[in-house]
PDB file of N, CA and C in Angstrom:
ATOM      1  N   UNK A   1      10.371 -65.342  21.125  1.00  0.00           N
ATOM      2  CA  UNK A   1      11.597 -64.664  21.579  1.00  0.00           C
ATOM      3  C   UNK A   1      11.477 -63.171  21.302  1.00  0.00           C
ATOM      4  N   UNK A   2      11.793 -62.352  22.575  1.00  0.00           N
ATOM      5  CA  UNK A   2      11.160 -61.016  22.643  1.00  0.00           C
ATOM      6  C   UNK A   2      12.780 -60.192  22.075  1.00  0.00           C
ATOM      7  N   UNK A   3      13.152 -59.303  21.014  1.00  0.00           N
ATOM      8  CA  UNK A   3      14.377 -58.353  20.674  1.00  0.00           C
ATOM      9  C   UNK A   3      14.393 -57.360  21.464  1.00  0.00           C
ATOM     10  N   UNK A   4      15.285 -56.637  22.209  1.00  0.00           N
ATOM     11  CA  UNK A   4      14.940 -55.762  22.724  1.00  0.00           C
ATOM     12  C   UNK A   4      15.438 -54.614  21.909  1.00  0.00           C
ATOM     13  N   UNK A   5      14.774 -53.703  20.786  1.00  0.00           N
ATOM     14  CA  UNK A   5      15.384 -52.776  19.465  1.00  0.00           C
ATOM     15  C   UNK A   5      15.522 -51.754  20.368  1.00  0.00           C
ATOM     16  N   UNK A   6      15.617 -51.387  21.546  1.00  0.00           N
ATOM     17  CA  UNK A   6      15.676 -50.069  22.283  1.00  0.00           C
ATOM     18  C   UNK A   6      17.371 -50.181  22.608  1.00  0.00           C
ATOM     19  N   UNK A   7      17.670 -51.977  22.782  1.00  0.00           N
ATOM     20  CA  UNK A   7      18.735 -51.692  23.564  1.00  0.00           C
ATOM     21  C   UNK A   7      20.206 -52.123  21.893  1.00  0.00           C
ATOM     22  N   UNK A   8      19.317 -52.549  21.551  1.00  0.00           N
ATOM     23  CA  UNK A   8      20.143 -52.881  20.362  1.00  0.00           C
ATOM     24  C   UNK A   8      20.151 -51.655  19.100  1.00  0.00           C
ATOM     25  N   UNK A   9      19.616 -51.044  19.468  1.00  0.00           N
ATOM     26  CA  UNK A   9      19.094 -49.510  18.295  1.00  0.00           C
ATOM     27  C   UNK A   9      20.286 -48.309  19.442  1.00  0.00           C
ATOM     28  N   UNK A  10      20.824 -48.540  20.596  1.00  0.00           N
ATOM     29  CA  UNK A  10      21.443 -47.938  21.585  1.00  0.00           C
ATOM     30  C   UNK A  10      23.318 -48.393  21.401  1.00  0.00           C
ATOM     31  N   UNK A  11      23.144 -49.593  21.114  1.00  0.00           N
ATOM     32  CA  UNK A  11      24.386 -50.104  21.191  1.00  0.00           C
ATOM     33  C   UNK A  11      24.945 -49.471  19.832  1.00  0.00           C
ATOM     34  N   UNK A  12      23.892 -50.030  18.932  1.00  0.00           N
ATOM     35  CA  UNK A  12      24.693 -49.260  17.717  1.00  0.00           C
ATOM     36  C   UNK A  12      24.843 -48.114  17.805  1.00  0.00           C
ATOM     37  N   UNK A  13      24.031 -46.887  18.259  1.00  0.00           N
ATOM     38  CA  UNK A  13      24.675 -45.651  17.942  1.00  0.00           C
ATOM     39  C   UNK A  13      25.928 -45.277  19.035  1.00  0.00           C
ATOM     40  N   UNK A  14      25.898 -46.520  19.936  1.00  0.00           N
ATOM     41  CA  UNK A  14      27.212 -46.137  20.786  1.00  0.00           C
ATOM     42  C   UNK A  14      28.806 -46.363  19.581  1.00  0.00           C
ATOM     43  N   UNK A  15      28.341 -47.311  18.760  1.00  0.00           N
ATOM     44  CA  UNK A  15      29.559 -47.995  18.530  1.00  0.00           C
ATOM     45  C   UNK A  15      29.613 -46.616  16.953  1.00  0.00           C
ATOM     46  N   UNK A  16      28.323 -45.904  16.204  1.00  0.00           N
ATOM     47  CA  UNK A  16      28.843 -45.182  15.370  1.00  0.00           C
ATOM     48  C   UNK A  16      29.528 -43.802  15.959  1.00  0.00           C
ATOM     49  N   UNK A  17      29.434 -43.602  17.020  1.00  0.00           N
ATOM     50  CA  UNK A  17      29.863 -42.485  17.468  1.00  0.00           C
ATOM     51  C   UNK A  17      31.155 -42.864  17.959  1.00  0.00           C
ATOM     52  N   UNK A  18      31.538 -44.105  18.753  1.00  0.00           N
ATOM     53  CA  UNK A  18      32.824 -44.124  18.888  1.00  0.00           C
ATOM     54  C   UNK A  18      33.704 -44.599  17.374  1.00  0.00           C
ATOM     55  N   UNK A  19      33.356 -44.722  16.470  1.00  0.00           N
ATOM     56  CA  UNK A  19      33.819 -44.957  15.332  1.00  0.00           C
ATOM     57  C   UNK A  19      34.407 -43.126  14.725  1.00  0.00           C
ATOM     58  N   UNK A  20      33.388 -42.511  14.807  1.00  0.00           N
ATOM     59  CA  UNK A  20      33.064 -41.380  14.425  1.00  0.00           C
ATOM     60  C   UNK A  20      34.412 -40.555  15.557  1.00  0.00           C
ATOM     61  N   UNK A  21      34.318 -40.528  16.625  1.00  0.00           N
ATOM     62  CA  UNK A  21      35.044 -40.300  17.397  1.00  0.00           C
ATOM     63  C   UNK A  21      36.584 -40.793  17.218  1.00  0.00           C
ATOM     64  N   UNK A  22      37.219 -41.775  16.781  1.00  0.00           N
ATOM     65  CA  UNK A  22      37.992 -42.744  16.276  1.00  0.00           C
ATOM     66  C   UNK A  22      38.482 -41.456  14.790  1.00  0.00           C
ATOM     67  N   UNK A  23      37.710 -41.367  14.053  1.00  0.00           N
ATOM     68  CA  UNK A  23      37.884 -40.679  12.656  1.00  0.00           C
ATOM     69  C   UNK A  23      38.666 -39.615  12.909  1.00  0.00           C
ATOM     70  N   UNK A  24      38.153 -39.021  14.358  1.00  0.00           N
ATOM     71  CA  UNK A  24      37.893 -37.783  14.382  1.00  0.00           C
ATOM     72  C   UNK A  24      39.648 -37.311  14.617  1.00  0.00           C
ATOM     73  N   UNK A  25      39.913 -37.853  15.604  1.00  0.00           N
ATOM     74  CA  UNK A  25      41.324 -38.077  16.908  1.00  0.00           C
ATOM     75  C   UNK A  25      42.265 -38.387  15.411  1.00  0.00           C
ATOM     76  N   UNK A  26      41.894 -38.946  14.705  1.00  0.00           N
ATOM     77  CA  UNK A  26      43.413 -39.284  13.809  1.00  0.00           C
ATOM     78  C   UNK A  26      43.552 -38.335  12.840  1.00  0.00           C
ATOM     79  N   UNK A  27      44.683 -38.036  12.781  1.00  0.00           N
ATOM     80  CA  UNK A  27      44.934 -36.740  12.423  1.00  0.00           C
ATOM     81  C   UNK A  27      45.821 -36.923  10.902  1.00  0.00           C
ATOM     82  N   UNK A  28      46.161 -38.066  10.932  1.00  0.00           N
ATOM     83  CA  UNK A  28      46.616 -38.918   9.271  1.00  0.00           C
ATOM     84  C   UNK A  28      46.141 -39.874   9.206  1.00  0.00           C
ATOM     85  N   UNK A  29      45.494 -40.031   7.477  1.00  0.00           N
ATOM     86  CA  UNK A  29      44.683 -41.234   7.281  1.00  0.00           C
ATOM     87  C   UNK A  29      45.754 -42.644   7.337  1.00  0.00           C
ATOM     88  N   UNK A  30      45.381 -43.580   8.209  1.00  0.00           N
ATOM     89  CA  UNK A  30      45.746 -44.730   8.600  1.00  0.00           C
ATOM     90  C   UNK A  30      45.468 -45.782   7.109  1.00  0.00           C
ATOM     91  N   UNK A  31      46.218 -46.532   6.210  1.00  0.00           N
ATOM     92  CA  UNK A  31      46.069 -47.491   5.614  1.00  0.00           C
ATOM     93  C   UNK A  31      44.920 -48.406   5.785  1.00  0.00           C
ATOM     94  N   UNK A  32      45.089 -48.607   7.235  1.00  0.00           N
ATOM     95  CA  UNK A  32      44.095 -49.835   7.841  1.00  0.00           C
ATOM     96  C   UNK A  32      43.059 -49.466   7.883  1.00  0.00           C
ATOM     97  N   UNK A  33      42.821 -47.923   8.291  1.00  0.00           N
ATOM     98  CA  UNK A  33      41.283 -47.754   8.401  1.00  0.00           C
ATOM     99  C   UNK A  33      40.795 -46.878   7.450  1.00  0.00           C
ATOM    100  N   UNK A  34      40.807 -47.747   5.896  1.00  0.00           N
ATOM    101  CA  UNK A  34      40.518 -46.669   4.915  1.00  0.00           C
ATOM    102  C   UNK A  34      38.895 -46.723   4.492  1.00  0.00           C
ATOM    103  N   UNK A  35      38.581 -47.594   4.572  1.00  0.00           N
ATOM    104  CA  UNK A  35      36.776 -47.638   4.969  1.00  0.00           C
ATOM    105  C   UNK A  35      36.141 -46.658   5.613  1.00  0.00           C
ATOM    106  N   UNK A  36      37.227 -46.888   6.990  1.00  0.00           N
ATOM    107  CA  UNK A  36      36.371 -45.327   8.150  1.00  0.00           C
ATOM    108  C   UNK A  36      36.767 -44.585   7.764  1.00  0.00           C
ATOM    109  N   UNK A  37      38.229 -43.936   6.771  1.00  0.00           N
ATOM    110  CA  UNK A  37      37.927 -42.585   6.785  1.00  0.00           C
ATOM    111  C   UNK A  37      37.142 -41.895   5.409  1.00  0.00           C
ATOM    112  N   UNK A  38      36.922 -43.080   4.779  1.00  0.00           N
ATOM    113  CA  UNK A  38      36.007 -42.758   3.397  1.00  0.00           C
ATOM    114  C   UNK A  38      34.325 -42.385   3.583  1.00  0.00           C
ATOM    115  N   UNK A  39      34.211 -43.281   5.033  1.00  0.00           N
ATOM    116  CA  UNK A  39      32.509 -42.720   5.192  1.00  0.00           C
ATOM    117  C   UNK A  39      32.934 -41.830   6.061  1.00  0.00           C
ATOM    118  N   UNK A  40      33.943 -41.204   6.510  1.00  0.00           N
ATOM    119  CA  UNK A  40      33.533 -39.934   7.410  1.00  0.00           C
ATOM    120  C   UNK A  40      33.301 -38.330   6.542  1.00  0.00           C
ATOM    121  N   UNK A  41      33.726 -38.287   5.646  1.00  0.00           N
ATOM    122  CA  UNK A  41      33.306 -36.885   4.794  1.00  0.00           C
ATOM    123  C   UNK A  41      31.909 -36.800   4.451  1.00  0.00           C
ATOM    124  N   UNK A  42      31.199 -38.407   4.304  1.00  0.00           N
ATOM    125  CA  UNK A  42      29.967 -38.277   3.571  1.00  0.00           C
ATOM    126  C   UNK A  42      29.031 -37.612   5.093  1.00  0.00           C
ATOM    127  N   UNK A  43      29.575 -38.543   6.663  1.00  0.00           N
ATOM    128  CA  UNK A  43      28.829 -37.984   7.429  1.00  0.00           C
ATOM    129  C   UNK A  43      28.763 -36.466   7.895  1.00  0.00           C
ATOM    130  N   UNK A  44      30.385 -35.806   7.351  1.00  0.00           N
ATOM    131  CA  UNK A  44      29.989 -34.484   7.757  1.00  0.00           C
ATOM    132  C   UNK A  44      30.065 -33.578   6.741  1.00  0.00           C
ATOM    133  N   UNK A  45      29.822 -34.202   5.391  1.00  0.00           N
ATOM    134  CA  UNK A  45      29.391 -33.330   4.431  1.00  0.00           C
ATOM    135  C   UNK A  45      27.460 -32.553   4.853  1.00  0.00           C
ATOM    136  N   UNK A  46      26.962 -31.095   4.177  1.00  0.00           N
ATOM    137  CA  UNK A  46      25.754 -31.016   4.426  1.00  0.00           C
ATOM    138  C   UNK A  46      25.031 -31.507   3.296  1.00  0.00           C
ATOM    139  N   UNK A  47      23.683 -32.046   3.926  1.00  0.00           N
ATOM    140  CA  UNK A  47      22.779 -32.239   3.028  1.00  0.00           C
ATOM    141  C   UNK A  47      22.647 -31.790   2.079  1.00  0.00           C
ATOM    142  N   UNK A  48      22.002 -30.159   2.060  1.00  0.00           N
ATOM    143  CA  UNK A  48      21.787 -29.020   0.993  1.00  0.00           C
ATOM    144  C   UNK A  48      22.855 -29.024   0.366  1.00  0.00           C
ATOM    145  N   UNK A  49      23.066 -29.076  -1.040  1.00  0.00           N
ATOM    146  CA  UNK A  49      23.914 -28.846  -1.607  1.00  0.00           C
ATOM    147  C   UNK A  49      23.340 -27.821  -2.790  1.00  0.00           C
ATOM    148  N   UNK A  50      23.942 -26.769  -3.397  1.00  0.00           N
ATOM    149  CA  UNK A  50      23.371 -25.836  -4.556  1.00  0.00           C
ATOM    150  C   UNK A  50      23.702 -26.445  -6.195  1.00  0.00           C
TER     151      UNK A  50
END
């Protein structure tokens, strides 16, 4: 049984970006989605830090 990781490595970054996108649009943190808005600082924190 052949995976296809091109199309499944595709889907996911569709679904982190509409997640990401989702974070983005709400403008008060929601109760329900306190998971998503806890990993969204780490994604747009920068790497480099001093």
């Amino acid at each position: 049984m052949k995976i296809n990781v091109k199309r499944i490595f595709m889907a996911f970054l569709c679904a982190e970006l509409l997640l990401f996108y989702i974070s983005l649009i709400q403008p008060a943190p929601v109760p329900d989605h306190g998971t998503l808005l806890e990993i969204k600082p780490y994604k747009l924190q920068p790497v480099v830090q001093p």
